[in-house]
N, C-alpha and C. Protein backbone atom coordinates (compact mmCIF):
# COMPACT_ATOMS: atom_id res chain seq x y z
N UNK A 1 16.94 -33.11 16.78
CA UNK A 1 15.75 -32.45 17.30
C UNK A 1 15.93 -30.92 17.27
N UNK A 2 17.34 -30.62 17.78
CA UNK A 2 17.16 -29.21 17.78
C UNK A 2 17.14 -28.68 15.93
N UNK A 3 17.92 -29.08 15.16
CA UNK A 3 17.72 -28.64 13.74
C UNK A 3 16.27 -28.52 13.53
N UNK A 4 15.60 -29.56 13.62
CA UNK A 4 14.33 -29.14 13.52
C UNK A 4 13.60 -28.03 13.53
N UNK A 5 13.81 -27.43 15.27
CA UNK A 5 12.97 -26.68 16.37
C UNK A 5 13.65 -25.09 15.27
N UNK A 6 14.72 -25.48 14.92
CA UNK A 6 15.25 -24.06 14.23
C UNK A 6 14.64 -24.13 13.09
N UNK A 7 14.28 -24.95 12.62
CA UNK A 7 13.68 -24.86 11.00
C UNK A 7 12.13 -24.36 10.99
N UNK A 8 11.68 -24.96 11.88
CA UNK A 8 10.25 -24.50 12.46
C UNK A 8 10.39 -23.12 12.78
N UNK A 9 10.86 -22.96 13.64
CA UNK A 9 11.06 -21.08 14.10
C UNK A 9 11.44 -20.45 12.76
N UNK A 10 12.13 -20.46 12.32
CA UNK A 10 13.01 -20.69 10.90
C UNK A 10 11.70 -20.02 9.95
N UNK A 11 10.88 -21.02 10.11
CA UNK A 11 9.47 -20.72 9.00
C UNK A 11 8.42 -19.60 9.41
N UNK A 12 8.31 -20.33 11.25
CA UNK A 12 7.62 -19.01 11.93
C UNK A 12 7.93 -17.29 11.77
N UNK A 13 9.43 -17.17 11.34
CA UNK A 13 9.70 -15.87 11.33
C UNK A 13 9.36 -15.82 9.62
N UNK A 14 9.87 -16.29 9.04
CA UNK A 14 9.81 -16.58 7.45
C UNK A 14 8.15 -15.76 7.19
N UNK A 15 7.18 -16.55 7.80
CA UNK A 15 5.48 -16.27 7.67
C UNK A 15 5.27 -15.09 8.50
N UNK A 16 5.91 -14.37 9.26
CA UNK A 16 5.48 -13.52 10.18
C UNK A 16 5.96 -12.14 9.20
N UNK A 17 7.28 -12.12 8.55
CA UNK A 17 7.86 -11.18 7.91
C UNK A 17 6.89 -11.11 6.78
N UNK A 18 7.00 -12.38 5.97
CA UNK A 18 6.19 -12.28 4.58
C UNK A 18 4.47 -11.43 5.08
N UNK A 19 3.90 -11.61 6.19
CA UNK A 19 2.46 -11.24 6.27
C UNK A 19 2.83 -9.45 6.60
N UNK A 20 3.76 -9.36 7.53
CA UNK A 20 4.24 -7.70 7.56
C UNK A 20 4.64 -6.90 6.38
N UNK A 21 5.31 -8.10 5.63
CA UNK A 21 5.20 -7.12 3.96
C UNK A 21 3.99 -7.12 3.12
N UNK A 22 3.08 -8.40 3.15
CA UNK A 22 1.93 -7.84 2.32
C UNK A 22 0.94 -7.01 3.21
N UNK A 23 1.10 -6.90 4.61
CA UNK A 23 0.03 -5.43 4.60
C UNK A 23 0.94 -4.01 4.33
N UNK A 24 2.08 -4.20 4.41
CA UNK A 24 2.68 -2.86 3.92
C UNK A 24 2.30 -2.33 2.98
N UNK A 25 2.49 -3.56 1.45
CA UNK A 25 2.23 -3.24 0.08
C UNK A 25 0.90 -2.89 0.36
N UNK A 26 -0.69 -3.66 1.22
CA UNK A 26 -1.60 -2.84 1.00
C UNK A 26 -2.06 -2.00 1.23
N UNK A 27 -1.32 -1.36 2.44
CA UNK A 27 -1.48 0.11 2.76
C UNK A 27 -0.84 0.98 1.80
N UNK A 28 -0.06 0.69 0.97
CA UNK A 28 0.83 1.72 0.31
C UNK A 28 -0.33 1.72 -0.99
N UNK A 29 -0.66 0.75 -1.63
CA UNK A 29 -1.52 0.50 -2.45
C UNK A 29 -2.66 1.23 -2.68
N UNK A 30 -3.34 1.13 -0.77
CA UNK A 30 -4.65 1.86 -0.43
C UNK A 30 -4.00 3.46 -0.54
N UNK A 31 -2.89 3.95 -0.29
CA UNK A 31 -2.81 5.53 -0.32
C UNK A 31 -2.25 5.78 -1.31
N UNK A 32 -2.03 4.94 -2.16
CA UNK A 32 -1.73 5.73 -3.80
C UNK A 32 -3.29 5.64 -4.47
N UNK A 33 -4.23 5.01 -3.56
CA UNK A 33 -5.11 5.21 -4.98
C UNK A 33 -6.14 6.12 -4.01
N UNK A 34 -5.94 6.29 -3.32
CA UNK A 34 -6.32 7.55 -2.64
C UNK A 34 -5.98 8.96 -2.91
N UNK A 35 -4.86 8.79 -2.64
CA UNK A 35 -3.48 10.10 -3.78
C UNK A 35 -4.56 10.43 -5.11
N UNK A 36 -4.43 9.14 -5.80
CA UNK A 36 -4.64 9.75 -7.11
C UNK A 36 -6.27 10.14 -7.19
N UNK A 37 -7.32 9.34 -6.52
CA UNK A 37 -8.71 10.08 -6.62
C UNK A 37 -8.62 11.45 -6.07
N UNK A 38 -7.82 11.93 -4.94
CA UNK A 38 -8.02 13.19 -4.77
C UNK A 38 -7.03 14.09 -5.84
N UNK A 39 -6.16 14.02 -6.43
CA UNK A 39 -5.40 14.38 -7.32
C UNK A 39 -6.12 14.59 -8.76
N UNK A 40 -6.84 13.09 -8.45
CA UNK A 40 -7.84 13.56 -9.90
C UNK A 40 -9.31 14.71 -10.04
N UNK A 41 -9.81 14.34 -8.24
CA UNK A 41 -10.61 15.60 -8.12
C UNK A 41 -10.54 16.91 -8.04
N UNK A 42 -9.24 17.01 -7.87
CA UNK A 42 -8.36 18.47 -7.55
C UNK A 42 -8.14 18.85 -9.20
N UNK A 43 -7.25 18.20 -9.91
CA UNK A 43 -7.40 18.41 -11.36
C UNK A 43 -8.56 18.98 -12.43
N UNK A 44 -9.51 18.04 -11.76
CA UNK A 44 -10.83 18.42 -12.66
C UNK A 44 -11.97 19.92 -12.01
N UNK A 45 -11.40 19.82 -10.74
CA UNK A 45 -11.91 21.32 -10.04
C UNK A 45 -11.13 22.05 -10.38
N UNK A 46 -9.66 22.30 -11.12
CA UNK A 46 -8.83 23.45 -11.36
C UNK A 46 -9.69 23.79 -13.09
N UNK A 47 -9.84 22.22 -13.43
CA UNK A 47 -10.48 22.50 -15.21
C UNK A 47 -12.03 23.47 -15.15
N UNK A 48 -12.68 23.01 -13.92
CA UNK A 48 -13.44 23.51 -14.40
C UNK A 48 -13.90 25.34 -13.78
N UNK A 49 -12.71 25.62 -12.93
CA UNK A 49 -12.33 26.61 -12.62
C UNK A 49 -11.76 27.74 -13.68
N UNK A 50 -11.01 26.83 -14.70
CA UNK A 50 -10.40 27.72 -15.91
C UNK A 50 -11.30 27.92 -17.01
N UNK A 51 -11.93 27.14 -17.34
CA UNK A 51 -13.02 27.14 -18.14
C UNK A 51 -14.34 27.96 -17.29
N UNK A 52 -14.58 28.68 -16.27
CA UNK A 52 -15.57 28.98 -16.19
C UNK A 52 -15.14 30.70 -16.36
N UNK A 53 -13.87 30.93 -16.33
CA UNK A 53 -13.07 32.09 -16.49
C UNK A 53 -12.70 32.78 -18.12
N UNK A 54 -12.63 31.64 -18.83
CA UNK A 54 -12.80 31.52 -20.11
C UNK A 54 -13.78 32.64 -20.79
């Protein structure tokens, strides 16, 4: 009985870790593509900053 009760807990931590790593990955996910839209708006406001100097 007790092997059991550990295998169960066993899984409970198993599912609790695995769900704490996939919202990690989707927060990291959500601020790289955040990163890069503002990175890309910043880019294309420097282009069209040089080109209006041109």
């Amino acid at each position: 009985m007790r092997r059991a009760q550990s295998a169960l807990e066993y899984l409970f931590i198993l599912a609790a870790v695995l769900i704490l790593v996939m919202v990690t990955i989707r927060v990291v996910f959500t601020s790289v593509q955040a990163l890069n839209s503002s990175v890309t708006e910043y880019i294309d406001t420097v282009k069209d900053k040089i080109l209006e100097t041109l």
